[in-house]
PDB file of N, CA and C in Angstrom:
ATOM      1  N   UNK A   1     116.711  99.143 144.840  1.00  0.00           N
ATOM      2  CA  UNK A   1     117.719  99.338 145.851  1.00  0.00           C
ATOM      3  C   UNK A   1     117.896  98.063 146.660  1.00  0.00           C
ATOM      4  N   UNK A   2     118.880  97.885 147.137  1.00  0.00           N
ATOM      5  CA  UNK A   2     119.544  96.892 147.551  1.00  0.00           C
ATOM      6  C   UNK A   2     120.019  97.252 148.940  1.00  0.00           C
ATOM      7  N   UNK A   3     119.213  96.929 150.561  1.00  0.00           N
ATOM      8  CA  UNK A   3     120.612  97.197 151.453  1.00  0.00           C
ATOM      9  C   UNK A   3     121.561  96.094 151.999  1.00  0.00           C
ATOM     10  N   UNK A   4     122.229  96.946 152.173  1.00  0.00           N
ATOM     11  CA  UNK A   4     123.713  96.449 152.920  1.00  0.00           C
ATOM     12  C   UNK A   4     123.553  95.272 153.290  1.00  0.00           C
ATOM     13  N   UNK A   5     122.484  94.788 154.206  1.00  0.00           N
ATOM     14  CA  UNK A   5     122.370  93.696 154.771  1.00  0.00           C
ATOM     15  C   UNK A   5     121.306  92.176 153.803  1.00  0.00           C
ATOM     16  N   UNK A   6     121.198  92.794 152.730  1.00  0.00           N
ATOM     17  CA  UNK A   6     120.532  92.068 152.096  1.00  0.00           C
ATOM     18  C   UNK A   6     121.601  91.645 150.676  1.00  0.00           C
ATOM     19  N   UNK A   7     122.662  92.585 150.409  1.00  0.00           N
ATOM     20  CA  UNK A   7     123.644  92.159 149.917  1.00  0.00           C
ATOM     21  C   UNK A   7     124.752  91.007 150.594  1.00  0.00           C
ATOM     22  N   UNK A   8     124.604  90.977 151.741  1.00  0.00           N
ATOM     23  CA  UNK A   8     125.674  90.088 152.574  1.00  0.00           C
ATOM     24  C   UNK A   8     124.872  88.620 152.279  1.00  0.00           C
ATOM     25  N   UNK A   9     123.272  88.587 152.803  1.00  0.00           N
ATOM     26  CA  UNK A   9     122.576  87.608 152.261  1.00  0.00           C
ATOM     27  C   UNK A   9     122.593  86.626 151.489  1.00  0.00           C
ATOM     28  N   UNK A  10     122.961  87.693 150.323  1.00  0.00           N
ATOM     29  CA  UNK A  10     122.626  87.132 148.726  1.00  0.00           C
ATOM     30  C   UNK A  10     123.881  86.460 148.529  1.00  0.00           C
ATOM     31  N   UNK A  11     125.111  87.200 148.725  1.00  0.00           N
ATOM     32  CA  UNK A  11     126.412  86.617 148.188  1.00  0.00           C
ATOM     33  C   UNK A  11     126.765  85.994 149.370  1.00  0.00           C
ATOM     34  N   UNK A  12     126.114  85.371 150.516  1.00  0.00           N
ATOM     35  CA  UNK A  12     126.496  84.461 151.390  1.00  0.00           C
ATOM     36  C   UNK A  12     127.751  84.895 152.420  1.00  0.00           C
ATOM     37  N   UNK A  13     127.736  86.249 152.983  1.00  0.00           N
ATOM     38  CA  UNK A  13     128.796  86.657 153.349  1.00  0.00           C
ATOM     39  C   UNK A  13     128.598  87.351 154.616  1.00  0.00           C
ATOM     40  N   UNK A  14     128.769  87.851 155.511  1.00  0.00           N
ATOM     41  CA  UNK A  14     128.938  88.339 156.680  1.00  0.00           C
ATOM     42  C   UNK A  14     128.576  89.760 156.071  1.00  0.00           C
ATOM     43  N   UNK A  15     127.797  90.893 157.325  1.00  0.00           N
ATOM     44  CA  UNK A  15     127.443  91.981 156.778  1.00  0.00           C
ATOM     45  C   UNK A  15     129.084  92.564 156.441  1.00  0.00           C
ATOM     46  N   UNK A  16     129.764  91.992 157.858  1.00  0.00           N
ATOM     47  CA  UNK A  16     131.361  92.929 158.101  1.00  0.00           C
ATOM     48  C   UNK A  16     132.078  92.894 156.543  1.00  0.00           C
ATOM     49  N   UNK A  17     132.310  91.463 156.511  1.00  0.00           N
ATOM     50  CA  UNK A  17     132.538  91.415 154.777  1.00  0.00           C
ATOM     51  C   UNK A  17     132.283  92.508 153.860  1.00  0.00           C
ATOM     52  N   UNK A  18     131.160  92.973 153.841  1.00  0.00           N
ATOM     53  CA  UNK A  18     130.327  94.178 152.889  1.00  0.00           C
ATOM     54  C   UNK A  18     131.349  95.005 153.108  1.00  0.00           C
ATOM     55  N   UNK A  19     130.905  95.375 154.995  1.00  0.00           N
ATOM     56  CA  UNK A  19     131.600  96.936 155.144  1.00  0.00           C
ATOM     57  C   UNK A  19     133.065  96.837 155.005  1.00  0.00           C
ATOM     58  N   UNK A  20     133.892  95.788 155.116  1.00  0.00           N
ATOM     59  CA  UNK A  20     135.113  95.687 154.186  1.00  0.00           C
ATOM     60  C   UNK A  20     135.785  96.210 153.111  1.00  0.00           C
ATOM     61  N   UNK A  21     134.686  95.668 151.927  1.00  0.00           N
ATOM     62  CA  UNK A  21     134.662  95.782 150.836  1.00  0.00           C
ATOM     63  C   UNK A  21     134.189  97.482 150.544  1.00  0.00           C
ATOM     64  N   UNK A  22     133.549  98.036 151.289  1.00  0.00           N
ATOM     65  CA  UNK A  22     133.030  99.337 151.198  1.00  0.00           C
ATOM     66  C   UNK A  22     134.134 100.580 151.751  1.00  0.00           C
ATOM     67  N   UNK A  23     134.970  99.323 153.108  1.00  0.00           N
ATOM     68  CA  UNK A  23     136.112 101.026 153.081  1.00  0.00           C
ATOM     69  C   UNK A  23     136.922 100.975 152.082  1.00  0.00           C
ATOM     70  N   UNK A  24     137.629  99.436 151.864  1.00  0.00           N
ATOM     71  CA  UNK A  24     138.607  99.560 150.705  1.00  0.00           C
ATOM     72  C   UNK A  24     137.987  99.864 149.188  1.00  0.00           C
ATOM     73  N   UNK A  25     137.167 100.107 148.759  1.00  0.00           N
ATOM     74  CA  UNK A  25     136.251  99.868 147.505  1.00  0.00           C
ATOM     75  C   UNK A  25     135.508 101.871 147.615  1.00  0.00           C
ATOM     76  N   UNK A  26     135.714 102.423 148.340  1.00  0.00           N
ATOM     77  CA  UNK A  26     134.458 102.851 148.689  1.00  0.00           C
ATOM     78  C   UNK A  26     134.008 103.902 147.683  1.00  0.00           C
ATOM     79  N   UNK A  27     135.237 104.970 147.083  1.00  0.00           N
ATOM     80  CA  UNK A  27     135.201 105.822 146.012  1.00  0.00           C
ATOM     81  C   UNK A  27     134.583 104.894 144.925  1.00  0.00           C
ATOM     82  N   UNK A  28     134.817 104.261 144.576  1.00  0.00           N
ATOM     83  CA  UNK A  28     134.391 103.251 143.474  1.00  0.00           C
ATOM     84  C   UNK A  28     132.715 102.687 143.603  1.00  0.00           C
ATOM     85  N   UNK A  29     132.490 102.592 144.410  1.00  0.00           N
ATOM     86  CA  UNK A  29     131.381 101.603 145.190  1.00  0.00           C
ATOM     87  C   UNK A  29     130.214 102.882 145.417  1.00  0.00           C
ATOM     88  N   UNK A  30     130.554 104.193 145.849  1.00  0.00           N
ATOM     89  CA  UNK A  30     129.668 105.338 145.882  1.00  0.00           C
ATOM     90  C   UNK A  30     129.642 106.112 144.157  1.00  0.00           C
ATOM     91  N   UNK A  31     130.774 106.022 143.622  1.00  0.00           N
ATOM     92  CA  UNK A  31     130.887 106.801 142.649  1.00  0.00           C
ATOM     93  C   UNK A  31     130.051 105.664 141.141  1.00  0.00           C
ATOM     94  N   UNK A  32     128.963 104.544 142.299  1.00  0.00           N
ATOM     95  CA  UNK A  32     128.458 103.773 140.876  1.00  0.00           C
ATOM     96  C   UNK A  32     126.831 103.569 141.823  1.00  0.00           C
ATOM     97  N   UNK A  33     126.715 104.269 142.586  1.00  0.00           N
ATOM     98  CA  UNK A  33     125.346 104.606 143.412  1.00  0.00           C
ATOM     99  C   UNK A  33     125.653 104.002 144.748  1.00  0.00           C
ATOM    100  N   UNK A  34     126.691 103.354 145.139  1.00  0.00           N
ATOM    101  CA  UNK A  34     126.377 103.078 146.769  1.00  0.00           C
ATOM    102  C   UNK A  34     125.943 104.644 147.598  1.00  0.00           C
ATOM    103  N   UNK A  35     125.121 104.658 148.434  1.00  0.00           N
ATOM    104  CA  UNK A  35     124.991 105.546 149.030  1.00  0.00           C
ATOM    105  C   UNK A  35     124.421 104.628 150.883  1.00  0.00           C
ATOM    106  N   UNK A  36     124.996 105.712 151.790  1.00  0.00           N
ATOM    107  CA  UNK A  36     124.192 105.877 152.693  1.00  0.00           C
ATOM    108  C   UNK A  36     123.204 107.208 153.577  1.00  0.00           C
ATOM    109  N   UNK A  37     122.321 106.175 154.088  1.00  0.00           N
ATOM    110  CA  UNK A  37     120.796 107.587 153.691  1.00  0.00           C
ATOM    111  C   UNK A  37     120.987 107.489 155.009  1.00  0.00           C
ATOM    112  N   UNK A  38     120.620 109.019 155.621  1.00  0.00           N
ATOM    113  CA  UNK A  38     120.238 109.681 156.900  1.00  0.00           C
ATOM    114  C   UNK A  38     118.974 110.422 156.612  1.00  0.00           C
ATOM    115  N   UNK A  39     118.273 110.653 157.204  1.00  0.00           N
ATOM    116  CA  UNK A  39     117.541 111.739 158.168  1.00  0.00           C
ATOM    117  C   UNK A  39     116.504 112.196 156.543  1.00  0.00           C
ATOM    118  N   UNK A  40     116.161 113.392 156.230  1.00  0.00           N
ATOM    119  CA  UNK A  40     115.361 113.225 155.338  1.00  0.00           C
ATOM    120  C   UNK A  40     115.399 112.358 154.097  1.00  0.00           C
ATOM    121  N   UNK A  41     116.564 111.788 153.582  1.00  0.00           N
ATOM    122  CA  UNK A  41     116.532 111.195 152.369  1.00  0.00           C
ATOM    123  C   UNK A  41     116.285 109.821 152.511  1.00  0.00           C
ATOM    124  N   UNK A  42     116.723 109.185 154.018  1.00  0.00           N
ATOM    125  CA  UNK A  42     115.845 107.690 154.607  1.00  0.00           C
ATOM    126  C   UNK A  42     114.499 107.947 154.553  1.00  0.00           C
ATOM    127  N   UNK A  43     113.819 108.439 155.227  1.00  0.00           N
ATOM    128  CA  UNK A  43     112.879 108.572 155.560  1.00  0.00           C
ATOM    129  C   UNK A  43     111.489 108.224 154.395  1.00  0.00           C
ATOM    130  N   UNK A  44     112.008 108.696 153.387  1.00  0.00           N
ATOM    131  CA  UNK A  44     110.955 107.497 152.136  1.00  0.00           C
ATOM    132  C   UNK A  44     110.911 106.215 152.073  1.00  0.00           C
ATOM    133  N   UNK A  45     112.082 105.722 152.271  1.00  0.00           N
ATOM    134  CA  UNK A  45     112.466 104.771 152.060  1.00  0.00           C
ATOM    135  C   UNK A  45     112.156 104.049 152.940  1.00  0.00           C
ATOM    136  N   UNK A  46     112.613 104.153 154.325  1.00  0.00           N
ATOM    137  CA  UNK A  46     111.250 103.599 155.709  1.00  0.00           C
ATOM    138  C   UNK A  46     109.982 103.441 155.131  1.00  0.00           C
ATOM    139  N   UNK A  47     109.647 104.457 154.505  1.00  0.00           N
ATOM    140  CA  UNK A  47     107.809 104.194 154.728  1.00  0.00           C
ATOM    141  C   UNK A  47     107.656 103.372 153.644  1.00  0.00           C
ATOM    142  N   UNK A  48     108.727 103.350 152.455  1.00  0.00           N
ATOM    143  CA  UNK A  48     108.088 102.252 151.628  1.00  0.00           C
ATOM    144  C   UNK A  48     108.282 100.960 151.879  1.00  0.00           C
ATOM    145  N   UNK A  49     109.444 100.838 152.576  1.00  0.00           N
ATOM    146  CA  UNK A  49     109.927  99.324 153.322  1.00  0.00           C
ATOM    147  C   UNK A  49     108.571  98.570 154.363  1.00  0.00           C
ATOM    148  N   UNK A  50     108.244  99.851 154.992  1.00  0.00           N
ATOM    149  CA  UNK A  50     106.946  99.560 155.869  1.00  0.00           C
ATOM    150  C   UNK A  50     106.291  98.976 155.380  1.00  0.00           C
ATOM    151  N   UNK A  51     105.328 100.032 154.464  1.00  0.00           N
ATOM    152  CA  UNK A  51     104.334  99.574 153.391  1.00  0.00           C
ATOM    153  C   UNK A  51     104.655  98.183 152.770  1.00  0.00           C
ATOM    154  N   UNK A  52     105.506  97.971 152.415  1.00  0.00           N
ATOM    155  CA  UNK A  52     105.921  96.453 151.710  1.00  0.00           C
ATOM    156  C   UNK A  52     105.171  95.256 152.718  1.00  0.00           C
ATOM    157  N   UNK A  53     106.050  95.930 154.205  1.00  0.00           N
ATOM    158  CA  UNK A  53     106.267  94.680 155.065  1.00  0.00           C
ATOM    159  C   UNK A  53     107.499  93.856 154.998  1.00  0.00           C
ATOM    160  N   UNK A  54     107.427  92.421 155.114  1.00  0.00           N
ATOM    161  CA  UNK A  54     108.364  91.848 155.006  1.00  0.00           C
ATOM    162  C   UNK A  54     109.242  91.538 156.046  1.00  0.00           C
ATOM    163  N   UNK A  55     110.588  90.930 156.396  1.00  0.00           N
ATOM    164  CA  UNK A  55     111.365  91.034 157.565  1.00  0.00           C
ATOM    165  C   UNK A  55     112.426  92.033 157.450  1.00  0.00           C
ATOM    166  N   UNK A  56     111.956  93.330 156.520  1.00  0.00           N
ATOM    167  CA  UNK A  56     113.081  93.775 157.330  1.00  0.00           C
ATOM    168  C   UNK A  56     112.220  95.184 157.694  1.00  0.00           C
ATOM    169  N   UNK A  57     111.398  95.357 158.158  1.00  0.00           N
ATOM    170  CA  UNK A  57     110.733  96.298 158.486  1.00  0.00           C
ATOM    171  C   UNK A  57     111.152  96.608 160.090  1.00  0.00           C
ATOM    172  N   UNK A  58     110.724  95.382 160.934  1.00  0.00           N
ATOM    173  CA  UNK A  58     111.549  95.971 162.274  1.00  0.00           C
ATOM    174  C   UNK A  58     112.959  96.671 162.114  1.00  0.00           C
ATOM    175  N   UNK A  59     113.627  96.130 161.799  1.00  0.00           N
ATOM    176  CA  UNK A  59     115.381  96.476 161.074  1.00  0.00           C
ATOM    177  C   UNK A  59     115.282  98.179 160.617  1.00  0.00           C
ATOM    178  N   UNK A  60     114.519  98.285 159.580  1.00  0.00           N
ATOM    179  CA  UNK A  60     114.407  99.439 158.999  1.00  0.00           C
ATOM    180  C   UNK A  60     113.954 100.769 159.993  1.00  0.00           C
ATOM    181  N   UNK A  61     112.668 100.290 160.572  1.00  0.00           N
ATOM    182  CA  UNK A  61     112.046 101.275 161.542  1.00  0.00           C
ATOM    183  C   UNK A  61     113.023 101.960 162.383  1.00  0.00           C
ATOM    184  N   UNK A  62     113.725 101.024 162.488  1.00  0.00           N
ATOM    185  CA  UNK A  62     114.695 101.641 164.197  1.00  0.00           C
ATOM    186  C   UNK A  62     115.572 102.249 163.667  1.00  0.00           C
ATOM    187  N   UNK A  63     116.617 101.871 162.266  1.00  0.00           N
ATOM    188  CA  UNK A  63     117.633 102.733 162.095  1.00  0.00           C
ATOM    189  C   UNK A  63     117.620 104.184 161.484  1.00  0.00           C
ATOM    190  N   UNK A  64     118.886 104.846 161.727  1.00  0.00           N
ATOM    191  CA  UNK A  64     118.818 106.158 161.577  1.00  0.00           C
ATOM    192  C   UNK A  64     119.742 106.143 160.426  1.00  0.00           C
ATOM    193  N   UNK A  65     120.658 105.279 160.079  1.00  0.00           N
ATOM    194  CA  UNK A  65     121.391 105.405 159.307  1.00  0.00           C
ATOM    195  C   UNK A  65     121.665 103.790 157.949  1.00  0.00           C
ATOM    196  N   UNK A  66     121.388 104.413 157.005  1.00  0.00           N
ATOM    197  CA  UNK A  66     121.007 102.947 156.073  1.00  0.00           C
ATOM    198  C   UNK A  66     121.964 102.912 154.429  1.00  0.00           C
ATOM    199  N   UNK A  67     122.985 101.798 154.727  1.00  0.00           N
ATOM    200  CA  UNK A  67     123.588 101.804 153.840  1.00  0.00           C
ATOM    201  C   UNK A  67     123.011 101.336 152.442  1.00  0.00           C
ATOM    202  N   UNK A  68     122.977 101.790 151.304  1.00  0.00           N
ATOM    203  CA  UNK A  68     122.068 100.778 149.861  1.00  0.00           C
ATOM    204  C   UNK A  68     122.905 100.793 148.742  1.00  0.00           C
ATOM    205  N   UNK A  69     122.911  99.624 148.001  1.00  0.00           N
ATOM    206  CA  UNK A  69     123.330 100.171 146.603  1.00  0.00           C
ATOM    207  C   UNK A  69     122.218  99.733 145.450  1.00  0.00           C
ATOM    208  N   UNK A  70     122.262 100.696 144.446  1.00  0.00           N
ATOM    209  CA  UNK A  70     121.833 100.517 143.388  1.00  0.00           C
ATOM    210  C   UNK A  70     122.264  99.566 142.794  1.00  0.00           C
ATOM    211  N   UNK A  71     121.160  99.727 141.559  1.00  0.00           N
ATOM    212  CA  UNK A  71     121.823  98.036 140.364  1.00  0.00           C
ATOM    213  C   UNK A  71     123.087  98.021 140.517  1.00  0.00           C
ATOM    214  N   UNK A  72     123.856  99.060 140.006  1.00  0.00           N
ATOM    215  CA  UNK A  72     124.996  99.276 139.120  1.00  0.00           C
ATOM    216  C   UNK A  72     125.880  98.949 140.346  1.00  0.00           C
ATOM    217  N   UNK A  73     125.877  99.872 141.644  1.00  0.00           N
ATOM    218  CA  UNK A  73     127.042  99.600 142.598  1.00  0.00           C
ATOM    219  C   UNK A  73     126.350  97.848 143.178  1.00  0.00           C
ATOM    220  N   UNK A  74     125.594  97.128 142.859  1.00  0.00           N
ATOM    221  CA  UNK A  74     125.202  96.082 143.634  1.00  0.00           C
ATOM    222  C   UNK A  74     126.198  95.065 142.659  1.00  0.00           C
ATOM    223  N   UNK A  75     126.154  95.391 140.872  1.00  0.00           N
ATOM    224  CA  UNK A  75     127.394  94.453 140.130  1.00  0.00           C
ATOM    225  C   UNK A  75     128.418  95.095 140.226  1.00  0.00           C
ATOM    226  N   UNK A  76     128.853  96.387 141.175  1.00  0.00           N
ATOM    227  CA  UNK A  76     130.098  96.746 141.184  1.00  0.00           C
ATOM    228  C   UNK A  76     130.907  95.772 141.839  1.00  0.00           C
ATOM    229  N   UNK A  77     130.095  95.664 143.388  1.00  0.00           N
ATOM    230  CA  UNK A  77     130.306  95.044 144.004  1.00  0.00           C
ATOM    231  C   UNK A  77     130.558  93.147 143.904  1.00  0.00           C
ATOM    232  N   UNK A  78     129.618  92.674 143.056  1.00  0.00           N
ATOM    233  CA  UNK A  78     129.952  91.676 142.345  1.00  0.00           C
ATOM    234  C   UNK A  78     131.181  91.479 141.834  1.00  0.00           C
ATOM    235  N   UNK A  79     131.292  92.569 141.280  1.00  0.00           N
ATOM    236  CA  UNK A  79     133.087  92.175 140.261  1.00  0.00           C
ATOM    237  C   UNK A  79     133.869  92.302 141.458  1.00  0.00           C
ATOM    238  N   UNK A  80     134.454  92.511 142.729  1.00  0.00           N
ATOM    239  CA  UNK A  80     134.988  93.541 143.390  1.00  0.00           C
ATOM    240  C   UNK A  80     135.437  92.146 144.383  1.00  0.00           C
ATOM    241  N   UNK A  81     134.055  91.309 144.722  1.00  0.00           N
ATOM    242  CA  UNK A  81     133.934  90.431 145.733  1.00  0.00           C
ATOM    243  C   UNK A  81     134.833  88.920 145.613  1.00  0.00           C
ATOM    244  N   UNK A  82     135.412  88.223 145.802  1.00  0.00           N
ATOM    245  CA  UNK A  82     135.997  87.222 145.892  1.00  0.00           C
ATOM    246  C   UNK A  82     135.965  86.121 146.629  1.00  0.00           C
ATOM    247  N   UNK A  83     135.221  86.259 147.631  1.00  0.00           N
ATOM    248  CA  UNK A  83     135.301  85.143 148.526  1.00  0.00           C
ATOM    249  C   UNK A  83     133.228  84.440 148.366  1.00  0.00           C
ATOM    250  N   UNK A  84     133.078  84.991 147.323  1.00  0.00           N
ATOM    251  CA  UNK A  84     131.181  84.709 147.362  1.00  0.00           C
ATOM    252  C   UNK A  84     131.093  83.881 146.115  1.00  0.00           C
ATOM    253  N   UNK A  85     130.804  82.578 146.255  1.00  0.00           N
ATOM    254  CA  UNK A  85     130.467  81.872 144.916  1.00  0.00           C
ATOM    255  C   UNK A  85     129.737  81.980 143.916  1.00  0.00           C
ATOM    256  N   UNK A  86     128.436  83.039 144.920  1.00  0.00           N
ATOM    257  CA  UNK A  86     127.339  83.179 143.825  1.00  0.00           C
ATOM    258  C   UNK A  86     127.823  84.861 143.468  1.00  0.00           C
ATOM    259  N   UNK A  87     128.969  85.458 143.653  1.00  0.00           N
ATOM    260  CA  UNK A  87     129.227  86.748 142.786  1.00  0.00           C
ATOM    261  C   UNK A  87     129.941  86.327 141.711  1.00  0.00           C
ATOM    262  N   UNK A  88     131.073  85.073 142.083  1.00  0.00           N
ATOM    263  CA  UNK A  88     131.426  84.377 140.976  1.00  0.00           C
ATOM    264  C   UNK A  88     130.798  83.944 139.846  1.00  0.00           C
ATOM    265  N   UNK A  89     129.544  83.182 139.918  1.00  0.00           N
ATOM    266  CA  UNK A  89     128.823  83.357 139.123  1.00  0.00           C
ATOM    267  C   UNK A  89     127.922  84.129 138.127  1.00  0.00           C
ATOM    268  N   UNK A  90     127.956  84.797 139.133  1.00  0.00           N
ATOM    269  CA  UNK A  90     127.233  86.205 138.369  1.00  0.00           C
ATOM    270  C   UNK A  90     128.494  86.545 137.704  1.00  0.00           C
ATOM    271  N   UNK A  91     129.483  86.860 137.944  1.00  0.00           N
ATOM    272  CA  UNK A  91     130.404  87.522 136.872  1.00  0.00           C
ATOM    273  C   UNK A  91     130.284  86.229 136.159  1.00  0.00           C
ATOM    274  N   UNK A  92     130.735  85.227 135.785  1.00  0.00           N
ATOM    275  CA  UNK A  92     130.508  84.320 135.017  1.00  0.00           C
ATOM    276  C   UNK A  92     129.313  84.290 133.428  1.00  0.00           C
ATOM    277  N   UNK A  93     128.177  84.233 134.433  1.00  0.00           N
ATOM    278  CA  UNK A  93     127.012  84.801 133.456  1.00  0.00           C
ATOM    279  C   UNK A  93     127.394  86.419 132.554  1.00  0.00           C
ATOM    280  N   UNK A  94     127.529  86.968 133.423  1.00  0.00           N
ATOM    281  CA  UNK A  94     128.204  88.356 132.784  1.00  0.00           C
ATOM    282  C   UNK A  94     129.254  87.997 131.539  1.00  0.00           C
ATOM    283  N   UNK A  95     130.070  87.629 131.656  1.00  0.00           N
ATOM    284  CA  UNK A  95     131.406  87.257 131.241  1.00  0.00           C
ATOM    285  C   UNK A  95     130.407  86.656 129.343  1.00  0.00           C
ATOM    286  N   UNK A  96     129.195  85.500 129.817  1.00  0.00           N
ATOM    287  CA  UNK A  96     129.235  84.938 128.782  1.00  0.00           C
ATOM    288  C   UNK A  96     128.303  85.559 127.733  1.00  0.00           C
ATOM    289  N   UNK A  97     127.260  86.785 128.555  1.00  0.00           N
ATOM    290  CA  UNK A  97     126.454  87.626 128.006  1.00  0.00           C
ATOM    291  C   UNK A  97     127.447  88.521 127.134  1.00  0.00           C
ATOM    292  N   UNK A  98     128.462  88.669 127.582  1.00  0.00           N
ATOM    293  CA  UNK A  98     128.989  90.022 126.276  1.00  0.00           C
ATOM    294  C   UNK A  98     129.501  89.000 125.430  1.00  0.00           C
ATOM    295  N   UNK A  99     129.419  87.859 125.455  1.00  0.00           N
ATOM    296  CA  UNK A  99     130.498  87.167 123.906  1.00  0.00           C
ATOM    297  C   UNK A  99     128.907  86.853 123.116  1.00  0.00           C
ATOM    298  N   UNK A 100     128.031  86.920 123.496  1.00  0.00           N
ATOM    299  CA  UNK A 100     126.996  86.028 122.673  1.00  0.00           C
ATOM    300  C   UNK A 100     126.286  87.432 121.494  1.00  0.00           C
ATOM    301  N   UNK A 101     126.481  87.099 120.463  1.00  0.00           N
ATOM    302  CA  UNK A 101     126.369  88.003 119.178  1.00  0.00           C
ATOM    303  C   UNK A 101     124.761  89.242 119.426  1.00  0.00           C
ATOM    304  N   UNK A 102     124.771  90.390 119.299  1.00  0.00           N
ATOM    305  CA  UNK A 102     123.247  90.680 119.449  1.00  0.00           C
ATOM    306  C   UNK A 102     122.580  90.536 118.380  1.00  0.00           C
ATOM    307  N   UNK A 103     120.965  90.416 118.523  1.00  0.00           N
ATOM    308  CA  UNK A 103     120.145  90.444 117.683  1.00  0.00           C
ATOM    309  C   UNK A 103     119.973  91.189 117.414  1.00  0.00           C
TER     310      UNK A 103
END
């Protein structure tokens, strides 16, 4: 899992950017695992973030409400994004993985 704020990170983008991309995108973007977790279904997910450690544990502790996406909605979002060089790339790599013959 991937959150919200660690996707803005990666593709070099403002969190707002994300949530952008998430109202206009959003059927699409949930219907490929984006989800956001409340109240019992966060609540694992806190304690494993805890357990990890790391910096986003303060972050995590306090909120009540936590946006994530899975693999699949994290390259949804990849294809989707335009203004991030390194989603560009990643579709790129993508792009050259389906032409190369399988073994």
């Amino acid at each position: 899992m991937v959150l919200k704020e660690q996707a803005a990170s990666f593709f070099k983008v403002t969190p707002r950017t994300v949530d952008n991309y998430i109202e206009k995108f959003g059927d699409e973007l949930r219907g490929n695992g984006y989800e956001v977790l409340r109240g019992k279904r966060l609540k694992p997910l806190k304690l494993a973030i805890s357990r990890k450690g790391g910096n986003e544990t303060d972050f995590v502790t306090k909120t009540t409400v936590l946006g994530v996406f899975d693999f699949r909605a994290f390259l949804n979002l990849t294809t989707l994004m335009v203004e991030s060089e390194r989603a560009r790339l990643l579709r790129q790599a993508e792009a050259r993985s389906c032409l190369l013959p399988s073994l």
